[in-house]
PDB file of N, CA and C in Angstrom:
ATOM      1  N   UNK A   1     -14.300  10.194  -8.576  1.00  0.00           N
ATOM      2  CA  UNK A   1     -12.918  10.335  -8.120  1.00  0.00           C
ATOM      3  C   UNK A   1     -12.913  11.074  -6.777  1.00  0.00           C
ATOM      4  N   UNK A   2     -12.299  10.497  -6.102  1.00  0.00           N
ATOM      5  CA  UNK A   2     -11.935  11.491  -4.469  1.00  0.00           C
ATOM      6  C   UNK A   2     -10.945  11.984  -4.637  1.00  0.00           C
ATOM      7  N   UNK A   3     -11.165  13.120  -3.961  1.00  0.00           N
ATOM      8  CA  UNK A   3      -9.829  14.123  -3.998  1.00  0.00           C
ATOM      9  C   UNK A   3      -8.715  13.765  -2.492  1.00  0.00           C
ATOM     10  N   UNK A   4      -7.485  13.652  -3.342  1.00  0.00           N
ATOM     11  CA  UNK A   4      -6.297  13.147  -2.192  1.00  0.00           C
ATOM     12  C   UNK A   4      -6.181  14.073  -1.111  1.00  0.00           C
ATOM     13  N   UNK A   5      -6.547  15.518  -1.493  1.00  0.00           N
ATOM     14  CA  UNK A   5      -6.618  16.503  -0.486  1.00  0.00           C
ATOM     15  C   UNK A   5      -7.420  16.264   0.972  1.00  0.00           C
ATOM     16  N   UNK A   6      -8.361  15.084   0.696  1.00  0.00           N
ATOM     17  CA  UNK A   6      -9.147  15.007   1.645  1.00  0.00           C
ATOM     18  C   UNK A   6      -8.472  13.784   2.453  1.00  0.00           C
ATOM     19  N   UNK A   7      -7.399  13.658   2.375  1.00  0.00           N
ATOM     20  CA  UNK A   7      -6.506  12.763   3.025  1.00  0.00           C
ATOM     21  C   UNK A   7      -6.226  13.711   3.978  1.00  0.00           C
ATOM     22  N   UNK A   8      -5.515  12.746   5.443  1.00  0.00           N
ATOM     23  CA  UNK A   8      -4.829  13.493   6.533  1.00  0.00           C
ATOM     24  C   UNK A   8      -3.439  13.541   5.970  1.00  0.00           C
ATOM     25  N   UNK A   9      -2.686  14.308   6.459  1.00  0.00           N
ATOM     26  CA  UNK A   9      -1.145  14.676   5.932  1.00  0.00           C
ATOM     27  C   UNK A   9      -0.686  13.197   5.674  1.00  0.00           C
ATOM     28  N   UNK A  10      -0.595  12.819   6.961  1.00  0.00           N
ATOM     29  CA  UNK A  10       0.065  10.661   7.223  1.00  0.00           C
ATOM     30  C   UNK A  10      -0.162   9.853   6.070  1.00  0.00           C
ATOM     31  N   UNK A  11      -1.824   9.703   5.696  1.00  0.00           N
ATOM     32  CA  UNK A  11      -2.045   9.175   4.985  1.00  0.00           C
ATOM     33  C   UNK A  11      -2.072  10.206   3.063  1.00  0.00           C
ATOM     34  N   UNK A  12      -2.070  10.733   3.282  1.00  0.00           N
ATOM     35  CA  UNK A  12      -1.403  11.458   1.846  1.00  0.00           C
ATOM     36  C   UNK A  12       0.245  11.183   1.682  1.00  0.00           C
ATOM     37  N   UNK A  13       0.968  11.555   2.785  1.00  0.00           N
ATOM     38  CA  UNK A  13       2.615  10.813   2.536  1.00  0.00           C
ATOM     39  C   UNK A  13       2.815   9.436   2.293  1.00  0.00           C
ATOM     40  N   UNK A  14       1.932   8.472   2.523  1.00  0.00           N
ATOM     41  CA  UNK A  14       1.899   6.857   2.515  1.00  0.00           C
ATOM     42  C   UNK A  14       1.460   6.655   1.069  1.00  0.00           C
ATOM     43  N   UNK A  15       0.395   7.400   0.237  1.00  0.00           N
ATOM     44  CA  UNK A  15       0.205   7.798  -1.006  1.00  0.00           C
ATOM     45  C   UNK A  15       1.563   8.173  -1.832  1.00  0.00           C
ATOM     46  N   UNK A  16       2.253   9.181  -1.648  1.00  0.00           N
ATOM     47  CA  UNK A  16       3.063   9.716  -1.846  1.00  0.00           C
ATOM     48  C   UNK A  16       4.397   8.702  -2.379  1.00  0.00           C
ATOM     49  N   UNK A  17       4.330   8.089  -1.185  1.00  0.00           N
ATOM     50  CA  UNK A  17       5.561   6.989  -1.253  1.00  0.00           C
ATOM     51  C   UNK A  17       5.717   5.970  -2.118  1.00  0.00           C
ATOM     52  N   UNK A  18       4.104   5.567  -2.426  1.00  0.00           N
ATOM     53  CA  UNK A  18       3.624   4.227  -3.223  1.00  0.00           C
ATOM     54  C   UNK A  18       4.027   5.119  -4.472  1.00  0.00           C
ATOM     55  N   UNK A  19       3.471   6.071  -5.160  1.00  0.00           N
ATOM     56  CA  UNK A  19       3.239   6.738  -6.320  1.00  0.00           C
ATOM     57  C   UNK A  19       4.431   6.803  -6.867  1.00  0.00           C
ATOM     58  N   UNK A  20       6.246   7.352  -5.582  1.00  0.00           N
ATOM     59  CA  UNK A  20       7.399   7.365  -6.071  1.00  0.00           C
ATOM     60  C   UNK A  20       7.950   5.607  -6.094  1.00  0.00           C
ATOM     61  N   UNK A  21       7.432   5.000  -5.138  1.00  0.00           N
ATOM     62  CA  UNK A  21       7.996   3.366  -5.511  1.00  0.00           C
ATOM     63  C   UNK A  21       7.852   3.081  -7.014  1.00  0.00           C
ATOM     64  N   UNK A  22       6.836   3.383  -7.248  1.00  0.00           N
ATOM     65  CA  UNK A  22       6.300   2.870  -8.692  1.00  0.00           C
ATOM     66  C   UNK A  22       7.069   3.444  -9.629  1.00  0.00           C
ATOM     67  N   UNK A  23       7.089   5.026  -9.463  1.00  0.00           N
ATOM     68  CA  UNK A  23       7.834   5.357 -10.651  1.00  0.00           C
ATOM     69  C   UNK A  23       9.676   5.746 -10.599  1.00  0.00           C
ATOM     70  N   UNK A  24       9.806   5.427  -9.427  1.00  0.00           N
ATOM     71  CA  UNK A  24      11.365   5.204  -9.174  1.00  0.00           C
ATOM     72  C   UNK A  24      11.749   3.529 -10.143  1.00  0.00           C
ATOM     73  N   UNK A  25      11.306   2.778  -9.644  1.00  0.00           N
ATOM     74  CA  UNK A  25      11.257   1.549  -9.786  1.00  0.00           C
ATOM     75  C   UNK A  25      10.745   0.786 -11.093  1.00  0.00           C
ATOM     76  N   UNK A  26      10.076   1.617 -11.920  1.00  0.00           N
ATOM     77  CA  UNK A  26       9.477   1.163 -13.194  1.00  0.00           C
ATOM     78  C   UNK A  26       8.759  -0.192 -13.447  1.00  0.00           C
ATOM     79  N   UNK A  27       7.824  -0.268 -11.947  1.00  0.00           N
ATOM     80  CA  UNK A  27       6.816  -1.533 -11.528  1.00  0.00           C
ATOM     81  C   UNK A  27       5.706  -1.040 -11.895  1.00  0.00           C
ATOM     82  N   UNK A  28       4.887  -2.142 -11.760  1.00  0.00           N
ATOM     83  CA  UNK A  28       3.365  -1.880 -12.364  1.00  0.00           C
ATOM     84  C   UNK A  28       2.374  -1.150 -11.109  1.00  0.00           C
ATOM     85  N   UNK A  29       3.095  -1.496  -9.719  1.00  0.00           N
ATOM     86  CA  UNK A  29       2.574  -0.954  -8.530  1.00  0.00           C
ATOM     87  C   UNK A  29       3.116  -0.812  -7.390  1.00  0.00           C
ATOM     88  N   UNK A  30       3.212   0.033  -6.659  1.00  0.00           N
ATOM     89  CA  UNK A  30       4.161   0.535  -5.681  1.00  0.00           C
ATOM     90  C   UNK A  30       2.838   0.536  -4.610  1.00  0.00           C
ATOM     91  N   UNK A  31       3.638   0.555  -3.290  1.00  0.00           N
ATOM     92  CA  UNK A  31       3.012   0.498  -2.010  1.00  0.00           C
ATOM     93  C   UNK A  31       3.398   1.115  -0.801  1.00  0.00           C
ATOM     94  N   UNK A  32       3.141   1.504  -0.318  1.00  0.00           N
ATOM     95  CA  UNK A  32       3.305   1.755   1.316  1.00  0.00           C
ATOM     96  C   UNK A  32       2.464   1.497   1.952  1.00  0.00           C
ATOM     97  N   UNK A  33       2.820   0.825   3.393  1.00  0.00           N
ATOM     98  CA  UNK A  33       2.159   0.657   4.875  1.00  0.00           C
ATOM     99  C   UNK A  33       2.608   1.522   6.056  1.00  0.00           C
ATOM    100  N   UNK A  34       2.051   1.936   7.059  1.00  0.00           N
ATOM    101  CA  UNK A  34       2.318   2.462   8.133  1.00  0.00           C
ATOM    102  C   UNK A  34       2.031   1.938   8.903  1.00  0.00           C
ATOM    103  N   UNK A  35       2.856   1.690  10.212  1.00  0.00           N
ATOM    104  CA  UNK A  35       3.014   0.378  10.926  1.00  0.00           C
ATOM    105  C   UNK A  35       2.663   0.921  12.233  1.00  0.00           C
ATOM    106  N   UNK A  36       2.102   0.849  13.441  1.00  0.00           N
ATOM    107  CA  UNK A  36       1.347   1.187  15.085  1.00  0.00           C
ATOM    108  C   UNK A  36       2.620   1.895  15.156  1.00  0.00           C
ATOM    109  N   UNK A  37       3.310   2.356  14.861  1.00  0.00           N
ATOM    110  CA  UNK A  37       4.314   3.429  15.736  1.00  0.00           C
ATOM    111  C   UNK A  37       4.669   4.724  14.564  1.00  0.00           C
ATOM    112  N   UNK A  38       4.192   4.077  13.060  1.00  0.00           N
ATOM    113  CA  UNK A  38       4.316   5.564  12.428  1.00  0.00           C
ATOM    114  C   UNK A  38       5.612   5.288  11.394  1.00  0.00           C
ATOM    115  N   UNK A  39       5.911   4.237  11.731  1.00  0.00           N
ATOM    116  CA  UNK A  39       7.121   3.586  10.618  1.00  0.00           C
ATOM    117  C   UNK A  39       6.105   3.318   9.662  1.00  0.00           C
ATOM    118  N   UNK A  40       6.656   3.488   8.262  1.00  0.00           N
ATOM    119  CA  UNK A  40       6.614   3.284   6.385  1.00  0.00           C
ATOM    120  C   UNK A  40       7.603   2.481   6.033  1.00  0.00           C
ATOM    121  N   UNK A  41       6.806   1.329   5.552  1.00  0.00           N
ATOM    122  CA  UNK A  41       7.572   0.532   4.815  1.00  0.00           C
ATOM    123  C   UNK A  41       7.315   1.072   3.226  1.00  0.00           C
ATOM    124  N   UNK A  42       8.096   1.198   2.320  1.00  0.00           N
ATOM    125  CA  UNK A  42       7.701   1.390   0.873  1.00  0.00           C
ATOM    126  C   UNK A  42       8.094   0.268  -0.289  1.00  0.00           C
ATOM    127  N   UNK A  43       7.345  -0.352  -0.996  1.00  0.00           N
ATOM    128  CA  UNK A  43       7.862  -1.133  -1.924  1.00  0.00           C
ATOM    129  C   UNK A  43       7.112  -1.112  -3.480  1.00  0.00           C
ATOM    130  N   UNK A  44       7.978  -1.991  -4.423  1.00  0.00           N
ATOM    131  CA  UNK A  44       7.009  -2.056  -5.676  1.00  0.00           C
ATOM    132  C   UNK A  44       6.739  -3.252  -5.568  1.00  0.00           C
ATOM    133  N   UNK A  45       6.374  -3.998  -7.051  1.00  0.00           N
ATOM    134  CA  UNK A  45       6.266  -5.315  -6.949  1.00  0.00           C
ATOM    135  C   UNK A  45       6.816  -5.699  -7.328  1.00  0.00           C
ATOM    136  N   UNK A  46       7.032  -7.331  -6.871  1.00  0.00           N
ATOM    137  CA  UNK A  46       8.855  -8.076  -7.216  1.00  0.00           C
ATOM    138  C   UNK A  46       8.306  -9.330  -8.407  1.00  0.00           C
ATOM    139  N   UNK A  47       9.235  -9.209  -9.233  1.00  0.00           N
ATOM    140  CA  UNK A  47       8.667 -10.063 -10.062  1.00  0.00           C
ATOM    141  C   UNK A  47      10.189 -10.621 -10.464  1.00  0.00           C
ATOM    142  N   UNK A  48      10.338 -12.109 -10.260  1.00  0.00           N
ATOM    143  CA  UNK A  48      11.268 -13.176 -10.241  1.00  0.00           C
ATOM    144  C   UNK A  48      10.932 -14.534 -10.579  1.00  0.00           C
ATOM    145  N   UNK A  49      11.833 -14.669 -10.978  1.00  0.00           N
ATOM    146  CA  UNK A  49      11.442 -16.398 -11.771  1.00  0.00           C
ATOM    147  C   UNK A  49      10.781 -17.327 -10.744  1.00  0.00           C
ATOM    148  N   UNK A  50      11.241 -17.237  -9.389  1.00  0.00           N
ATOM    149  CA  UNK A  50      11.004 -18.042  -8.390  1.00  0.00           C
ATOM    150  C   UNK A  50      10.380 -17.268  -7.566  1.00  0.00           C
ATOM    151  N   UNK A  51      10.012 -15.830  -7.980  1.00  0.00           N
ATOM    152  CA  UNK A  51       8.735 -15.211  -6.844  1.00  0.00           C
ATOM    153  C   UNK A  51       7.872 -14.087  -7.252  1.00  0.00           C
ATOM    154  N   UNK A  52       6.877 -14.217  -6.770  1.00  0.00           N
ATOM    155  CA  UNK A  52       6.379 -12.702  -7.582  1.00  0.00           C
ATOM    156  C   UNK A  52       5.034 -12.402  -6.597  1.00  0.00           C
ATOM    157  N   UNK A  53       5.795 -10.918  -5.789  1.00  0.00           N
ATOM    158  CA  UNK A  53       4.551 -10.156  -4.809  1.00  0.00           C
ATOM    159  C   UNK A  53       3.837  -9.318  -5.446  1.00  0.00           C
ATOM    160  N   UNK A  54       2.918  -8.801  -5.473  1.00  0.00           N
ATOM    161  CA  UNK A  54       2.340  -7.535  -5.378  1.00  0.00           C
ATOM    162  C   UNK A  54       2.823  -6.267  -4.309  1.00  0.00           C
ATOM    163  N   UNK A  55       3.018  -5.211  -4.954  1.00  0.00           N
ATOM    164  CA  UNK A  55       3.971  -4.449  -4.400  1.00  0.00           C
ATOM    165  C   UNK A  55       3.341  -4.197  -2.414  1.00  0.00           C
ATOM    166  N   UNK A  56       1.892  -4.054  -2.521  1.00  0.00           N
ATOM    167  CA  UNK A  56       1.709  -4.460  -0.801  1.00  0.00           C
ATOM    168  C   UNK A  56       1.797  -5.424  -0.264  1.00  0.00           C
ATOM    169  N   UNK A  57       1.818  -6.625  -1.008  1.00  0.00           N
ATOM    170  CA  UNK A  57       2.362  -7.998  -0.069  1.00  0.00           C
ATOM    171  C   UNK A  57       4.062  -7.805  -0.226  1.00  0.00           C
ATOM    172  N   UNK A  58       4.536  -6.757  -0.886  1.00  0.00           N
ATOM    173  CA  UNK A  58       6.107  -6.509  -0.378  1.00  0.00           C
ATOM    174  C   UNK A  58       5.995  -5.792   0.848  1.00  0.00           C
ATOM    175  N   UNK A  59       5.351  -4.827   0.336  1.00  0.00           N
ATOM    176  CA  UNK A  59       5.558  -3.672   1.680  1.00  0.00           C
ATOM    177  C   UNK A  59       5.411  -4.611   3.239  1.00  0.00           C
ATOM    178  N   UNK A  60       3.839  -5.046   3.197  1.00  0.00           N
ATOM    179  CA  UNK A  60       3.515  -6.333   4.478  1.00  0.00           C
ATOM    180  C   UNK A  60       4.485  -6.836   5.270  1.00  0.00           C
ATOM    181  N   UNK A  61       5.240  -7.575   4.118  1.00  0.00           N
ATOM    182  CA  UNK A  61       5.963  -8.644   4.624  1.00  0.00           C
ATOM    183  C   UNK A  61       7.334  -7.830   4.871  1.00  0.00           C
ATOM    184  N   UNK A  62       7.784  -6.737   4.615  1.00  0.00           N
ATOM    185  CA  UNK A  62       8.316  -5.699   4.682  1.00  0.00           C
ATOM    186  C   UNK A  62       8.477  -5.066   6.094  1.00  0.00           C
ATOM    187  N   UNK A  63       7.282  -4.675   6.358  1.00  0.00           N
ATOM    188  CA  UNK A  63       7.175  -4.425   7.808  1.00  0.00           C
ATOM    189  C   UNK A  63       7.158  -5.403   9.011  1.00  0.00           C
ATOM    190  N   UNK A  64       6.419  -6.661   8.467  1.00  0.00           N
ATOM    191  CA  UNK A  64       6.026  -8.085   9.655  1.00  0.00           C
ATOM    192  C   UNK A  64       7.771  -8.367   9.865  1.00  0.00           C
ATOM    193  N   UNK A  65       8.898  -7.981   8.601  1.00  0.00           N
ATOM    194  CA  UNK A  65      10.084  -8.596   8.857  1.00  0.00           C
ATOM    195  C   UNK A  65      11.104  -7.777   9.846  1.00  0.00           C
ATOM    196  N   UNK A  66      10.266  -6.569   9.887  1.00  0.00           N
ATOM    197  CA  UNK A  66      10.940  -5.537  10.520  1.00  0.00           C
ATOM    198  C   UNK A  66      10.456  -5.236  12.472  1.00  0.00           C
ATOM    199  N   UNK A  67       9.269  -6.142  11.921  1.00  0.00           N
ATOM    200  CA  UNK A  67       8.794  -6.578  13.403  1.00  0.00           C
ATOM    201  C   UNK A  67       7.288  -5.933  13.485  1.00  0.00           C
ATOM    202  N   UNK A  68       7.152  -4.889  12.560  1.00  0.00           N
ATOM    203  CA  UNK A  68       5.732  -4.394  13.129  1.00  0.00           C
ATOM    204  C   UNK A  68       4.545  -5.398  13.564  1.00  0.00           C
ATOM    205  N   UNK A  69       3.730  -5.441  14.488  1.00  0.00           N
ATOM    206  CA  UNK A  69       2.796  -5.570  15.122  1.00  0.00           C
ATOM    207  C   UNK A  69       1.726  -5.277  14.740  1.00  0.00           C
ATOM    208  N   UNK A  70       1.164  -4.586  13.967  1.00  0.00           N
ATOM    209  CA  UNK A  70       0.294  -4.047  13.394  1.00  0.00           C
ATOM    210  C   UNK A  70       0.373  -2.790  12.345  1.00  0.00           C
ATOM    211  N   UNK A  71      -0.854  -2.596  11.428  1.00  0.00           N
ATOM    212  CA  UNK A  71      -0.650  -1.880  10.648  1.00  0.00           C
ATOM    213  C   UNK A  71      -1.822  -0.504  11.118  1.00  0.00           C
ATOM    214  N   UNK A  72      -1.614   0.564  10.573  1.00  0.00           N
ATOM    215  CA  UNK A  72      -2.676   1.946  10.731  1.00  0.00           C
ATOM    216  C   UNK A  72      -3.086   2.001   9.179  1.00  0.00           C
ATOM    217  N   UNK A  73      -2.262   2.240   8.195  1.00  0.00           N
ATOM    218  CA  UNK A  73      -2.776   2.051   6.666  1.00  0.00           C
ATOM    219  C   UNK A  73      -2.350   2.010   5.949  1.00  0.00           C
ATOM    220  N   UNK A  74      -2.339   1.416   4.653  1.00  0.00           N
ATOM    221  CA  UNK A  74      -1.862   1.242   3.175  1.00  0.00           C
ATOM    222  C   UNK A  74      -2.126   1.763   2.395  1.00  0.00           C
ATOM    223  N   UNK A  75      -1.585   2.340   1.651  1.00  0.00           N
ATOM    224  CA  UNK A  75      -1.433   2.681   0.105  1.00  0.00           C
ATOM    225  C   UNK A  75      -1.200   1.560  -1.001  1.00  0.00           C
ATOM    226  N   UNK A  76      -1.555   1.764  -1.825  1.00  0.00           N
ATOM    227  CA  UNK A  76      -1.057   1.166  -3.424  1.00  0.00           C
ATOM    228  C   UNK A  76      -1.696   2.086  -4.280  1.00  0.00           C
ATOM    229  N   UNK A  77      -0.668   2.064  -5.569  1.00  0.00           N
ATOM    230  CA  UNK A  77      -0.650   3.454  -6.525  1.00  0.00           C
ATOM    231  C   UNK A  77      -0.660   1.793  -7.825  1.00  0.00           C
ATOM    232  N   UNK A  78      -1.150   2.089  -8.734  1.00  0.00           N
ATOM    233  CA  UNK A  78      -1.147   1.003 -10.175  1.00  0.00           C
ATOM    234  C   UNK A  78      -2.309   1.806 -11.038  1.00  0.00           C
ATOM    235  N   UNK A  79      -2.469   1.169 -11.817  1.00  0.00           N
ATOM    236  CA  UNK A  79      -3.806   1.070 -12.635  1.00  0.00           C
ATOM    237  C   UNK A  79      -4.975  -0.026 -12.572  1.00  0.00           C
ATOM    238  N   UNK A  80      -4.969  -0.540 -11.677  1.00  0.00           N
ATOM    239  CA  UNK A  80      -6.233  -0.925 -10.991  1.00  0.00           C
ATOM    240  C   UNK A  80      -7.125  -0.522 -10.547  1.00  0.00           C
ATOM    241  N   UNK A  81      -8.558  -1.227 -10.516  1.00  0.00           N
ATOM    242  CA  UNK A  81      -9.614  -0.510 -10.176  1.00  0.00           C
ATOM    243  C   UNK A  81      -9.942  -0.853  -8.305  1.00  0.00           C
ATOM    244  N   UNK A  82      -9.280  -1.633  -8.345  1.00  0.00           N
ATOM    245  CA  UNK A  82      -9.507  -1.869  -6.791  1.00  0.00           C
ATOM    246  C   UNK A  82      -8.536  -2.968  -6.363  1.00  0.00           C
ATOM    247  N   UNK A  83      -8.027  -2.866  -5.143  1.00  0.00           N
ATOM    248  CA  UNK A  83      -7.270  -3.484  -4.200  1.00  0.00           C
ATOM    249  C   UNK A  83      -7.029  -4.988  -5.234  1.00  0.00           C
ATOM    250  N   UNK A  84      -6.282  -6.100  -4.989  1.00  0.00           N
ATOM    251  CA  UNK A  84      -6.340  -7.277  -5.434  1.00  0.00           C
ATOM    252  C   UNK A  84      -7.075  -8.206  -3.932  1.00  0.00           C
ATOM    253  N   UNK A  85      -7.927  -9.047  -3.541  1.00  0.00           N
ATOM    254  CA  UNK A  85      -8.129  -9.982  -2.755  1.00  0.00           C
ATOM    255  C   UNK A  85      -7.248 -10.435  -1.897  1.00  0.00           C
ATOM    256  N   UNK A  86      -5.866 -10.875  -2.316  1.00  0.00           N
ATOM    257  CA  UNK A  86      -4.700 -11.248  -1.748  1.00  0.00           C
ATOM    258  C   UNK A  86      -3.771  -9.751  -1.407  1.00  0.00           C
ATOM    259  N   UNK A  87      -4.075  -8.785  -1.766  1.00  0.00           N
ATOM    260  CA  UNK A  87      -3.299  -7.620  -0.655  1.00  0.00           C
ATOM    261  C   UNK A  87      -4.050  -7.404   0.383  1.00  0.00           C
ATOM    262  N   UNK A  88      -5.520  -7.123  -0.278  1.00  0.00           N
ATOM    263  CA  UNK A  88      -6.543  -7.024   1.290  1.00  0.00           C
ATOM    264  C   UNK A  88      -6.215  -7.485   2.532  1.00  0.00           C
ATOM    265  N   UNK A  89      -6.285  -9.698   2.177  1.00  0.00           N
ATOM    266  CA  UNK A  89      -6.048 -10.167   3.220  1.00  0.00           C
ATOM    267  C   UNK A  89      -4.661  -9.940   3.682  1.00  0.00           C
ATOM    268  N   UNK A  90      -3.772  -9.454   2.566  1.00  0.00           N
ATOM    269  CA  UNK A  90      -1.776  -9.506   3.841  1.00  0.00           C
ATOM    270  C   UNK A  90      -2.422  -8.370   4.816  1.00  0.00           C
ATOM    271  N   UNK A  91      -2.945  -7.252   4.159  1.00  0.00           N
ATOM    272  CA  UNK A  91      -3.177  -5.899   5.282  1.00  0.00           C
ATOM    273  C   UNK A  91      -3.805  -6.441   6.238  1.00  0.00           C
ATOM    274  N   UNK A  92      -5.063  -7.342   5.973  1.00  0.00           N
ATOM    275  CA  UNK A  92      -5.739  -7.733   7.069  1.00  0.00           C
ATOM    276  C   UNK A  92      -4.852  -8.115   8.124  1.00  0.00           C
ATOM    277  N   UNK A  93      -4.245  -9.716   7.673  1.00  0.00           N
ATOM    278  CA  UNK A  93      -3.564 -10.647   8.322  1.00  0.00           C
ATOM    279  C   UNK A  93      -2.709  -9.773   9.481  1.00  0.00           C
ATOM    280  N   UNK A  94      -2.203  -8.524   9.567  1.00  0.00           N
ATOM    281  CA  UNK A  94      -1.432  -7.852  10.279  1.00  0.00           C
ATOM    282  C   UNK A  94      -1.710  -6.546  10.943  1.00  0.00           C
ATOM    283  N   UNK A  95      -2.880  -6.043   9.880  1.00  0.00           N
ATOM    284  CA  UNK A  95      -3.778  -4.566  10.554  1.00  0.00           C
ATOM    285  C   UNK A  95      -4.984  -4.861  11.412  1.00  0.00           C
ATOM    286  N   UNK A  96      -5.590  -6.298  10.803  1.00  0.00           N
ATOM    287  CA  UNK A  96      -7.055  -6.148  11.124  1.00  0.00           C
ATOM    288  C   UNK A  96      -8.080  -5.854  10.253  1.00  0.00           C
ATOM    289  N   UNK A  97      -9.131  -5.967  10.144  1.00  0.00           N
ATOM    290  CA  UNK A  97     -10.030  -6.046   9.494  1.00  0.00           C
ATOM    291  C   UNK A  97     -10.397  -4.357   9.517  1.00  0.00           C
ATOM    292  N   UNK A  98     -10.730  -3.912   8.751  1.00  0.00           N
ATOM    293  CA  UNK A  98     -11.022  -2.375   8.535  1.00  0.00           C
ATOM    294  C   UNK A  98     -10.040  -1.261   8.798  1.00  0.00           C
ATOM    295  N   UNK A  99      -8.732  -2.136   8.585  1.00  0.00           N
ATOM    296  CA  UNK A  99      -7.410  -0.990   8.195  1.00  0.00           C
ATOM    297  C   UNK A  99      -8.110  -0.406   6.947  1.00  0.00           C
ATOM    298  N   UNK A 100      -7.607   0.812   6.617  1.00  0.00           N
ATOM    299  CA  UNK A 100      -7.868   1.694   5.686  1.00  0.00           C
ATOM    300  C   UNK A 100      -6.956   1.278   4.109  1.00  0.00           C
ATOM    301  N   UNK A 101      -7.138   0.855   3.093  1.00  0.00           N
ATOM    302  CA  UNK A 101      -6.080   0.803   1.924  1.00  0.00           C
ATOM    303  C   UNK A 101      -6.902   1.670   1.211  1.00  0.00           C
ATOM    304  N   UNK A 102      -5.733   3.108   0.718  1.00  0.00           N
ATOM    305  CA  UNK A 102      -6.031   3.651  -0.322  1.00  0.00           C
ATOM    306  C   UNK A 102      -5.459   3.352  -1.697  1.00  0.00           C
ATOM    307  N   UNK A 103      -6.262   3.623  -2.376  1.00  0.00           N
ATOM    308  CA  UNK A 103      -6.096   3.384  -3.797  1.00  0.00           C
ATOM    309  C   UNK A 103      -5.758   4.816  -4.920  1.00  0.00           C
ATOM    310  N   UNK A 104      -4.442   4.891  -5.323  1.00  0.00           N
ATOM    311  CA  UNK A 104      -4.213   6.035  -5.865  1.00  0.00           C
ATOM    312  C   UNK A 104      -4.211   5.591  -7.293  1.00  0.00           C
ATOM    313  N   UNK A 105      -4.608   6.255  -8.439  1.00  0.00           N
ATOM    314  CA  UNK A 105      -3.668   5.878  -9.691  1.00  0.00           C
ATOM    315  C   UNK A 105      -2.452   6.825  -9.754  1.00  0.00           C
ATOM    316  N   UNK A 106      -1.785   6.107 -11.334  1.00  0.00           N
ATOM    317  CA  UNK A 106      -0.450   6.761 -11.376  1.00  0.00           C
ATOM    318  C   UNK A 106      -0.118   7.869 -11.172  1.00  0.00           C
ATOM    319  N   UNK A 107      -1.278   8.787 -11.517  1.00  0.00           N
ATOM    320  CA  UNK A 107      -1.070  10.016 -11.064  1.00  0.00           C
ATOM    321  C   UNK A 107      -0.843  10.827 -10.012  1.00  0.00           C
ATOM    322  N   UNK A 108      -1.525   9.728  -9.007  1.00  0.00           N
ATOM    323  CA  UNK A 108      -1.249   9.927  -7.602  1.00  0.00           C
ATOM    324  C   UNK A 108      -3.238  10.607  -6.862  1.00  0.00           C
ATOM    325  N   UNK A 109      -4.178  10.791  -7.677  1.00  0.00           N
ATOM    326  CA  UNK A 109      -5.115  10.872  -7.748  1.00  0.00           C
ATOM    327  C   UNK A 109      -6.022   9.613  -6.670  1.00  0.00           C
ATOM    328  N   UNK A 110      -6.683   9.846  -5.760  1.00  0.00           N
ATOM    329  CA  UNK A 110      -7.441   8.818  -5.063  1.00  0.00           C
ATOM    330  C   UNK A 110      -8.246   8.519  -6.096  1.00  0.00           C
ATOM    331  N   UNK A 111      -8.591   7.097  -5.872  1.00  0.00           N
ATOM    332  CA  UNK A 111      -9.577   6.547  -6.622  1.00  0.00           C
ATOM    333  C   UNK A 111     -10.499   5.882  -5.779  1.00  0.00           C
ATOM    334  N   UNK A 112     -10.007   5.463  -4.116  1.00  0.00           N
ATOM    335  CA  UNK A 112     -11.106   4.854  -3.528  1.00  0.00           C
ATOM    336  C   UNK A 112     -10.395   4.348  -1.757  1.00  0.00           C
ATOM    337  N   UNK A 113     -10.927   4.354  -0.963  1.00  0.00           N
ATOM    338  CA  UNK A 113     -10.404   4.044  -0.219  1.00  0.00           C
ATOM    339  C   UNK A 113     -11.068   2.516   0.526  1.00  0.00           C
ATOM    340  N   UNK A 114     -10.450   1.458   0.670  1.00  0.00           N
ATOM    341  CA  UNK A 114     -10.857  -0.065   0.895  1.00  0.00           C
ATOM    342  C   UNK A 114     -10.707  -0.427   1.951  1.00  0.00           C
ATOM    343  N   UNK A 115     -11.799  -0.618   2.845  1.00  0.00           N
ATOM    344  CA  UNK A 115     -11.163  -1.707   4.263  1.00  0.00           C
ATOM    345  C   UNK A 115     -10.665  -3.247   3.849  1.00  0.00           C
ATOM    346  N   UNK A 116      -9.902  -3.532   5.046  1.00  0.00           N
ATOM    347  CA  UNK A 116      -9.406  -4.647   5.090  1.00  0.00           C
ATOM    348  C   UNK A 116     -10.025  -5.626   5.960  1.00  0.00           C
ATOM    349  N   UNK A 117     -11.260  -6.193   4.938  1.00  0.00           N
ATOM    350  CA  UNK A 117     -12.135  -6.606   5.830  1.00  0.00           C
ATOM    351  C   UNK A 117     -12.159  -8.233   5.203  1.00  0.00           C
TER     352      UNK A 117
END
């Protein structure tokens, strides 16, 4: 287990945000991104008859709608052991390859931190 302490403030609040999406929201996973100027998008995951994101392909598409240009890093908070394949690539698709996604559980505890490679 890594300790969240060893986060920079930025990226401990982007933690922070995912951990309250989730449990504001009563989703299986909450997210935040931080976008080249320091804007947070925060989301959970949307689950609809006719759609269903993972709470960082909300956040993503969240920010790409808001215009960001690029990403600095992601969060997602769940009970997963690692990133899903298809959030990797949304972070990629818009950060680049070796954006940072951390991985918190519910507790808010790091569990790992993932490039977006």
């Amino acid at each position: 287990m890594t300790d969240s302490n060893a986060l920079d403030a930025e990226d401990r609040k982007i933690v922070t945000l995912a951990r309250s999406a989730r449990a504001r929201n009563g989703v299986p996973e909450g997210a935040a991104v931080r976008d080249e100027t320091g804007r947070t998008y925060v989301a959970g995951t949307v689950t609809l008859e006719s759609l269903r994101l993972s709470a960082l392909q909300t956040a993503v598409a969240m920010a790409v709608a808001s215009g960001a240009r690029s990403l600095e890093a992601a969060a997602v908070v769940g009970e997963g052991a690692h990133p899903a394949e298809e959030d990797l690539a949304a972070v990629r698709d818009l950060g680049g390859a070796g954006t940072p996604v951390f991985l918190a559980g519910p507790d808010g505890e790091l569990r790992g931190t993932f490039a977006a490679e």
